[in-house]
Protein backbone atom coordinates (compact mmCIF):
# COMPACT_ATOMS: atom_id res chain seq x y z
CA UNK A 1 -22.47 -78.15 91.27
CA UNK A 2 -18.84 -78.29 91.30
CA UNK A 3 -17.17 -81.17 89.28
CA UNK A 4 -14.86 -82.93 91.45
CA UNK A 5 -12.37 -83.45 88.41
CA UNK A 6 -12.21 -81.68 85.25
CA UNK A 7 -9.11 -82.41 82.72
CA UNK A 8 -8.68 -80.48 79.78
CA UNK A 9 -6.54 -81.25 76.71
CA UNK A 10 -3.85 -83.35 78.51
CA UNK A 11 -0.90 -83.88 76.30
CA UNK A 12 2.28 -86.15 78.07
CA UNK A 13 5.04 -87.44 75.30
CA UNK A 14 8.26 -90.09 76.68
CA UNK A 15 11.36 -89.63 75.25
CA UNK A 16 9.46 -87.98 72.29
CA UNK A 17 6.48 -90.41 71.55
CA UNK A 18 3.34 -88.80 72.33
CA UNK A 19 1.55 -91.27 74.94
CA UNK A 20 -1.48 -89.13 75.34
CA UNK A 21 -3.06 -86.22 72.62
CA UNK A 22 -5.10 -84.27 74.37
CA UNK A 23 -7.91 -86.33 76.74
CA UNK A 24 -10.40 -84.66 78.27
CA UNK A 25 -12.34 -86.15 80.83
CA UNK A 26 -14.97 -84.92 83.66
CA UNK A 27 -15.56 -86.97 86.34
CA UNK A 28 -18.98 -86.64 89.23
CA UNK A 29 -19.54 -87.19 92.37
CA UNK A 30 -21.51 -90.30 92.58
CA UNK A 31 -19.90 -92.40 89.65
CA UNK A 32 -17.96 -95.46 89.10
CA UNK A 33 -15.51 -95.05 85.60
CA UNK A 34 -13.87 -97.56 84.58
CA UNK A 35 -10.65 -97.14 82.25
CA UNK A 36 -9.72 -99.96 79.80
CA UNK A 37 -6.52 -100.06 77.06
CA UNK A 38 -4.15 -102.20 76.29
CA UNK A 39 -0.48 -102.50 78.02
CA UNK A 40 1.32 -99.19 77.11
CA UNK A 41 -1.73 -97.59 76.14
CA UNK A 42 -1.18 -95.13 78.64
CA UNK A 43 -3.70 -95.35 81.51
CA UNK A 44 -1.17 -95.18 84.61
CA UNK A 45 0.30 -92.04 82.67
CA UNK A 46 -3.30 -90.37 83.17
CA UNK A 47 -4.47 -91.66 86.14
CA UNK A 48 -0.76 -90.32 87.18
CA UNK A 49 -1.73 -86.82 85.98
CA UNK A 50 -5.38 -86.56 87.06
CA UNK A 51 -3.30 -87.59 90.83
CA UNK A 52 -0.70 -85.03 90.35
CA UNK A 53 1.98 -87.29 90.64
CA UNK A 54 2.87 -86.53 86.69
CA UNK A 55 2.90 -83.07 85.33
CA UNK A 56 1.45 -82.88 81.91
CA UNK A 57 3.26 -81.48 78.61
CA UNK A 58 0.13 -79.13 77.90
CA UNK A 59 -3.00 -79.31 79.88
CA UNK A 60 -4.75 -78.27 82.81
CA UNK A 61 -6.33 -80.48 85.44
CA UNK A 62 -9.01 -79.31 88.52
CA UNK A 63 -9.57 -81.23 91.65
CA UNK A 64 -12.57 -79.70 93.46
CA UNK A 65 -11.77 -76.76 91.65
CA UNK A 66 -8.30 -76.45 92.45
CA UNK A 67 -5.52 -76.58 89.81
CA UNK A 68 -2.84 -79.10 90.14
CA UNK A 69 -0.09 -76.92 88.57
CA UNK A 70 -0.92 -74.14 91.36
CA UNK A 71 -2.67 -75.11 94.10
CA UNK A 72 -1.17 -78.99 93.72
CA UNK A 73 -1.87 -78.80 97.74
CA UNK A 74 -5.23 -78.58 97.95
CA UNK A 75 -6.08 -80.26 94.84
CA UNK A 76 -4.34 -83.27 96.12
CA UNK A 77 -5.76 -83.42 99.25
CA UNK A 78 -9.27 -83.92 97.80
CA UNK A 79 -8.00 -86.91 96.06
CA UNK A 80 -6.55 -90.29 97.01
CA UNK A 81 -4.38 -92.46 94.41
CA UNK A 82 -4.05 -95.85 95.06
CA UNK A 83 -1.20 -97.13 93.04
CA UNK A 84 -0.93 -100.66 91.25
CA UNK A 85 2.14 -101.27 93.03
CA UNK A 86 1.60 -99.16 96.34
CA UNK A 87 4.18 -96.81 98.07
CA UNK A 88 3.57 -98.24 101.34
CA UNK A 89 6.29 -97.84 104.43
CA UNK A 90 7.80 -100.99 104.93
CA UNK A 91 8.31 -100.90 108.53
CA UNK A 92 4.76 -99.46 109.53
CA UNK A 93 1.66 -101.81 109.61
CA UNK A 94 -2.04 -100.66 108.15
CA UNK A 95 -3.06 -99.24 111.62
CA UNK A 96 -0.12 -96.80 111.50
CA UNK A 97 -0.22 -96.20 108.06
CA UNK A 98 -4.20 -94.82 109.18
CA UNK A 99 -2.89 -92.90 112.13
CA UNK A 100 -0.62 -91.01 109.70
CA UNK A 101 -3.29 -90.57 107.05
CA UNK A 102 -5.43 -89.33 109.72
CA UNK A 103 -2.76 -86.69 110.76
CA UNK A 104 -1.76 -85.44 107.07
CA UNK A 105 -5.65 -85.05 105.85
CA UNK A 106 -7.04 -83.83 109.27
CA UNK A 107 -9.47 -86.55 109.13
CA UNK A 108 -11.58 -87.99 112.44
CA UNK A 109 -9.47 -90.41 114.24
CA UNK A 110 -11.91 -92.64 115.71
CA UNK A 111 -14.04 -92.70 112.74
CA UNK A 112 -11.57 -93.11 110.09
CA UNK A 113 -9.83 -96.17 112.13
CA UNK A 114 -13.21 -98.01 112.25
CA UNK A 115 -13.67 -97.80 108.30
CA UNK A 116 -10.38 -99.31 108.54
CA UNK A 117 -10.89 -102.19 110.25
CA UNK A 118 -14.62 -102.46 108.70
CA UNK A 119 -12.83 -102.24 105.15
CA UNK A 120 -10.37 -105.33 106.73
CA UNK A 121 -12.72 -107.32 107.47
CA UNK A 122 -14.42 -107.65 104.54
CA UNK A 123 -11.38 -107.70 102.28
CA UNK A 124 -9.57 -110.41 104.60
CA UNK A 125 -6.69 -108.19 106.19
CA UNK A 126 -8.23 -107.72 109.70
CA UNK A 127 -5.89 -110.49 111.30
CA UNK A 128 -2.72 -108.20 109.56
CA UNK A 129 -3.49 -105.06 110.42
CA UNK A 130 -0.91 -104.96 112.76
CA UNK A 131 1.58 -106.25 110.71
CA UNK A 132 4.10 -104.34 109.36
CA UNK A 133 3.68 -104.37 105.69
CA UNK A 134 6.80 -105.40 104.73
CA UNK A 135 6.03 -109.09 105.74
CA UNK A 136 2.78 -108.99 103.80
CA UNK A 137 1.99 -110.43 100.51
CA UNK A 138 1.52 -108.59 97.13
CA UNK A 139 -2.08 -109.09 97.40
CA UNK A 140 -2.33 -108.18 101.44
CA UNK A 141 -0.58 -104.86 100.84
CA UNK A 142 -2.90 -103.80 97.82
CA UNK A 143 -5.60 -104.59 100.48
CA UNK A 144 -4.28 -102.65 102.99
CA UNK A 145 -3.71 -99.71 99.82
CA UNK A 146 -7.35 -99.94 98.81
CA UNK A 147 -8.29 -99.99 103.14
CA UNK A 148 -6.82 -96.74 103.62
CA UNK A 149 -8.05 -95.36 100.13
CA UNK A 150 -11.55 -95.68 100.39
CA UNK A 151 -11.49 -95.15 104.46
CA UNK A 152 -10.22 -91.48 103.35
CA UNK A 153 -13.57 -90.73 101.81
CA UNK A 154 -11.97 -88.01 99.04
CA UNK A 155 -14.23 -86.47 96.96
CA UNK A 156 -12.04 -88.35 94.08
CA UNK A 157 -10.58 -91.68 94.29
CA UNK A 158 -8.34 -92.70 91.32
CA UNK A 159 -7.40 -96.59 91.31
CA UNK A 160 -4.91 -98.26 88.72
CA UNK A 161 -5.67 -101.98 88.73
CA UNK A 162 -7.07 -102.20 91.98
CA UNK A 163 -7.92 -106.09 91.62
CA UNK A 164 -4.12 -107.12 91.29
CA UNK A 165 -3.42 -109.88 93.58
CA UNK A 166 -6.87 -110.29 95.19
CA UNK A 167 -8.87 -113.73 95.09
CA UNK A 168 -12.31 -113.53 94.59
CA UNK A 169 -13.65 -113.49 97.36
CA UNK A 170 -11.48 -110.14 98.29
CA UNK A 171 -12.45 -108.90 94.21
CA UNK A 172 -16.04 -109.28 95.05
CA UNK A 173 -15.68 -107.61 98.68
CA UNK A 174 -14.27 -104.25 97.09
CA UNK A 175 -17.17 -104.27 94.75
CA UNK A 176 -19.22 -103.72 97.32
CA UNK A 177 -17.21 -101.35 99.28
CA UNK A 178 -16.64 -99.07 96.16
CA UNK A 179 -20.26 -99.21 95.30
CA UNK A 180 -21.22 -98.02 98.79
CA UNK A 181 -18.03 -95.61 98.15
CA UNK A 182 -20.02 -94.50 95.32
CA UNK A 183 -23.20 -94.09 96.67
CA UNK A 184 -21.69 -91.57 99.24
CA UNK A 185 -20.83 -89.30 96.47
CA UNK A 186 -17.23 -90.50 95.69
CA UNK A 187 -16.12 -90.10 91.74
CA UNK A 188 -14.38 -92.81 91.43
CA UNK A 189 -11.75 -93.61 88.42
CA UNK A 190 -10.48 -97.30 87.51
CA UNK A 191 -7.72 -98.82 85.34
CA UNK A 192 -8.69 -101.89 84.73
CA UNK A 193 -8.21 -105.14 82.61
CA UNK A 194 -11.46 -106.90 84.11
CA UNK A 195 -14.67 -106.90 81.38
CA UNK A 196 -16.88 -108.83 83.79
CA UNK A 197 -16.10 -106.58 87.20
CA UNK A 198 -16.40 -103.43 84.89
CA UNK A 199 -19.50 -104.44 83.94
CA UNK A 200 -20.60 -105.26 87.23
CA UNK A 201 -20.07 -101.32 88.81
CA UNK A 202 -19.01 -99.48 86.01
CA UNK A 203 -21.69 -96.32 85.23
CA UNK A 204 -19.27 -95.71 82.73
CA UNK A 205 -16.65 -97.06 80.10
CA UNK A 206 -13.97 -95.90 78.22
CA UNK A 207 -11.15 -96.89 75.93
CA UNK A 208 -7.76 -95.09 75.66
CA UNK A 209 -5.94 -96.14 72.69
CA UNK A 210 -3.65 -94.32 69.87
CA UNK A 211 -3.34 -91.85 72.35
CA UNK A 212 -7.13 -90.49 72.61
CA UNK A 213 -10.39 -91.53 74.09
CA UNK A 214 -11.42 -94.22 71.72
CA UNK A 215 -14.50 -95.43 73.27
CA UNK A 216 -17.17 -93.94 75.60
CA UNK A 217 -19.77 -96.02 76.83
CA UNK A 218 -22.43 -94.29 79.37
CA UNK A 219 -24.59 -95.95 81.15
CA UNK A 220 -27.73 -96.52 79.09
CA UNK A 221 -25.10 -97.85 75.95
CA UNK A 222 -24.15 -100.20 79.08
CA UNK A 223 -27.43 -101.35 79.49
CA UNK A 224 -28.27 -102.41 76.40
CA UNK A 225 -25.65 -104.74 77.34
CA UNK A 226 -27.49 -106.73 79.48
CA UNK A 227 -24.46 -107.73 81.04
CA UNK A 228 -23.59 -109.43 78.15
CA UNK A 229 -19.75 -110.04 78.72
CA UNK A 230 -18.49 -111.16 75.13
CA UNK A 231 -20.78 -108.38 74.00
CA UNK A 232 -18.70 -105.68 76.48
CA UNK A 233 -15.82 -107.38 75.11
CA UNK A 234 -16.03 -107.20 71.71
CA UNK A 235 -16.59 -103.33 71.99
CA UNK A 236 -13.92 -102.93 74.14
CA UNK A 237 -11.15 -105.03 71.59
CA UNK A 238 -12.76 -103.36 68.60
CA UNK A 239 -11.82 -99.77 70.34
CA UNK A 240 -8.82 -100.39 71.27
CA UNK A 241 -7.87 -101.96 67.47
CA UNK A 242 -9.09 -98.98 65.59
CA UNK A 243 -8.11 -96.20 67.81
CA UNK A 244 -10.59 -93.88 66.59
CA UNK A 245 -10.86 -91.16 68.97
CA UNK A 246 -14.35 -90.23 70.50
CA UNK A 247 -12.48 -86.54 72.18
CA UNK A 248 -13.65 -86.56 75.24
CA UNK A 249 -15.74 -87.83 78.34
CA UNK A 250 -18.02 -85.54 80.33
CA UNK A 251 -19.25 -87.86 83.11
């Protein structure tokens, strides 16, 4: 079976500090992976080259067997990336932002505008999706981001801190909406600060820190957890303190 992402030795440096030395990461269909390190670490850096949006130094990513760096294309259009701080058009509201999604990625119309408004409803945007989004909220237009996101159904769905801005109610609503997004077959990738949501869907863990994978958890080591949170947590600091590099994650 084809791996809907495979990343292979990813190097990225900024003005000459290596932020990443070389991660390599797998992601399947049908898993939840959540991505923890601490600010500067340099998750958005890899979720932004696993989305294409970054090129990397060295390194070669797939998406559904495509390669970024030459069939970016079709790569990308297996993937959505829903951005911490989302590139939405001001003057158009969710609805339109769906009619356009459905035009660029070929996807059905009438089907993909009822996950929509399904996806709304339980996240608390269905009385604004006719709003343009400039007039929304911080947290209203992440909802309407994470909407569209998972009503694209992409084999790969990459997510950097998709919990900024909700309340709790809306957190726990797109727990269950990824977890069904899951279920389907989705691979699904998330930056997050959040020990206790992580440990809620997570079928996997990991730590980026010093540059390198310092921490892989899979889901039996996440077990034996017992969703213990100050358990998860302790792990998670101790990681991202030492740094020590596990190489990669196949998962």
């Amino acid at each position: 079976m084809q791996t809907p992402l495979a990343a292979r030795q990813l190097f990225k440096s900024w003005l000459g500090k290596p932020v990443l030395k070389g991660i390599d990461l797998d992601l399947h269909a049908g898993s939840v992976t959540v991505l923890f390190g601490a600010n500067g670490a340099g998750k958005s850096t890899l979720i932004g080259l696993l989305a294409g949006d970054q090129r990397p130094d060295r390194g070669v990513v797939k998406v559904a067997g495509h390669d970024l760096a030459t069939a970016a294309d079709a790569g990308r259009a297996a993937l959505v990336h829903v951005a911490q701080s989302p590139p939405l058009a001001p003057f158009l509201s969710t609805l339109e932002h769906a009619d356009a999604m459905i035009g660029w990625r070929g996807l059905p119309a009438d089907d993909t505008r009822a996950l929509v408004q399904r996806h709304a409803a339980a996240l608390g945007l269905d009385r604004a999706l006719e709003r343009p989004t400039r007039v929304l909220s911080g947290g209203m237009r992440q909802k309407a981001a994470l909407c569209l996101g998972l009503a694209a159904r992409s084999e790969v769905l990459l997510l950097d801190e998709p919990h900024a801005g909700l309340d709790i109610p809306s957190a726990l609503a797109l727990r269950t909406l990824l977890r069904a997004r899951r279920d389907e077959g989705g691979a699904i990738l998330i930056a997050s600060h959040l020990a206790e949501a992580a440990l809620a869907i997570a079928d996997r863990v990991l730590v980026l820190s010093g540059g390198r994978l310092a921490l892989d958890l899979d889901t039996h080591d996440l077990a034996a957890l017992d969703h213990d949170a100050r358990a998860f947590e302790e792990r998670i600091l101790a990681a991202m303190d030492t740094g020590d590099a596990v190489g990669s994650a196949t998962l």
